[in-house]
Protein backbone atom coordinates (compact mmCIF):
# COMPACT_ATOMS: atom_id res chain seq x y z
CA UNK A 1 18.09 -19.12 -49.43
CA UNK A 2 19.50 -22.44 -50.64
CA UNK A 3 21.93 -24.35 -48.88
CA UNK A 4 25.03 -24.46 -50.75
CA UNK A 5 26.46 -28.03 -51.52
CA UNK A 6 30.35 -28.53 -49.89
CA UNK A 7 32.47 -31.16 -50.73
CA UNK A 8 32.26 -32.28 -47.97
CA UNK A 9 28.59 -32.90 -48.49
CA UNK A 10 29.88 -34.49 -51.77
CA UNK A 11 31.78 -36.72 -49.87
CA UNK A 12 28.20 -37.63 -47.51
CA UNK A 13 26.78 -38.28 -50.71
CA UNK A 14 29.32 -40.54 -51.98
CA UNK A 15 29.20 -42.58 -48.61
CA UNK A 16 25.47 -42.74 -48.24
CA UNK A 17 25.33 -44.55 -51.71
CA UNK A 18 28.46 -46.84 -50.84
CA UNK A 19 26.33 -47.93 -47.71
CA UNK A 20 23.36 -48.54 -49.08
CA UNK A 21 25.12 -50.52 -52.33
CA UNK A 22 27.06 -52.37 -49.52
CA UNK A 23 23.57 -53.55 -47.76
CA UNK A 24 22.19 -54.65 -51.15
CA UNK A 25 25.14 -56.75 -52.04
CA UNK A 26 24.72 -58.27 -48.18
CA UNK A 27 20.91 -59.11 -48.86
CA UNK A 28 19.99 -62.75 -49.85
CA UNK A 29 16.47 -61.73 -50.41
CA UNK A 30 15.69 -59.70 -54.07
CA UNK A 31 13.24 -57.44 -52.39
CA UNK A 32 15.47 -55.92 -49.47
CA UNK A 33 18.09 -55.69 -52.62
CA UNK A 34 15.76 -53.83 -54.18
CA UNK A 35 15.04 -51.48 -51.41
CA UNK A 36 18.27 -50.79 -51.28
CA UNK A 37 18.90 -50.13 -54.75
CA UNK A 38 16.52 -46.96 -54.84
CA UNK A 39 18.37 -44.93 -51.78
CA UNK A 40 21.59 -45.65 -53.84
CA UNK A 41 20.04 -44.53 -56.91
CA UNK A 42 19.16 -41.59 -54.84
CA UNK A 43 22.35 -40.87 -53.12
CA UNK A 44 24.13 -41.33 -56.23
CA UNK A 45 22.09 -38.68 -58.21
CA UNK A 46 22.47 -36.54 -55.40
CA UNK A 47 26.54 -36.83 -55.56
CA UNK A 48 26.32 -36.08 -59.32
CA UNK A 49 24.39 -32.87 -58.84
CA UNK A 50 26.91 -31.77 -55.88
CA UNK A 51 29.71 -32.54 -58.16
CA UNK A 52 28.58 -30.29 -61.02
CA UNK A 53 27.28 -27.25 -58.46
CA UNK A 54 31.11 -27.55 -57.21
CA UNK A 55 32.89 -27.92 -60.66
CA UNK A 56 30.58 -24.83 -62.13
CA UNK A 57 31.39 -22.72 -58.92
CA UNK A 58 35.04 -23.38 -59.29
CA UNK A 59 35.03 -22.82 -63.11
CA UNK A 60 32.95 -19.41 -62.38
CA UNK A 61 35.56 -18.47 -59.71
CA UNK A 62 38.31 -18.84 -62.32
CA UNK A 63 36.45 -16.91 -64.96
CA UNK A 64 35.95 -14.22 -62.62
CA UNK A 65 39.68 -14.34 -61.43
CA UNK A 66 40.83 -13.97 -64.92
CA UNK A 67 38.43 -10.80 -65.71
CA UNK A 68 39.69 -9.51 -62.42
CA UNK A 69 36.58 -9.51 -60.62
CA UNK A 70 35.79 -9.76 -57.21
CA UNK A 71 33.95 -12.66 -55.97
């Protein structure tokens, strides 16, 4: 079973990418900006994808609400 994506794992995400963007802005050598580029690139795809699961879960909730379904 797949683990379902929170916000609050959203919100890991989110902070994951902020550090590693923070560590490549410190870095006075290109490589080690480079090498953190990639986990931001990472964490930041990862944020997007949480952010859509939780928008189409919410949206699906609604739509369910409104036909008077149970969840």
């Amino acid at each position: 079973m797949a683990e379902v994506i929170r916000p609050s794992n959203l919100q890991f995400f989110l902070a994951r990418a902020d550090q590693a963007r923070a560590e490549g802005d410190q870095a006075t050598l290109d490589n080690v900006r480079e090498r953190s580029r990639r986990p931001e690139a990472a964490w930041t795809a990862l944020a997007e994808k949480a952010e859509r699961s939780e928008r189409l879960r919410h949206e699906e909730a609604l739509r369910k609400a409104e036909a008077g379904l149970a969840s």
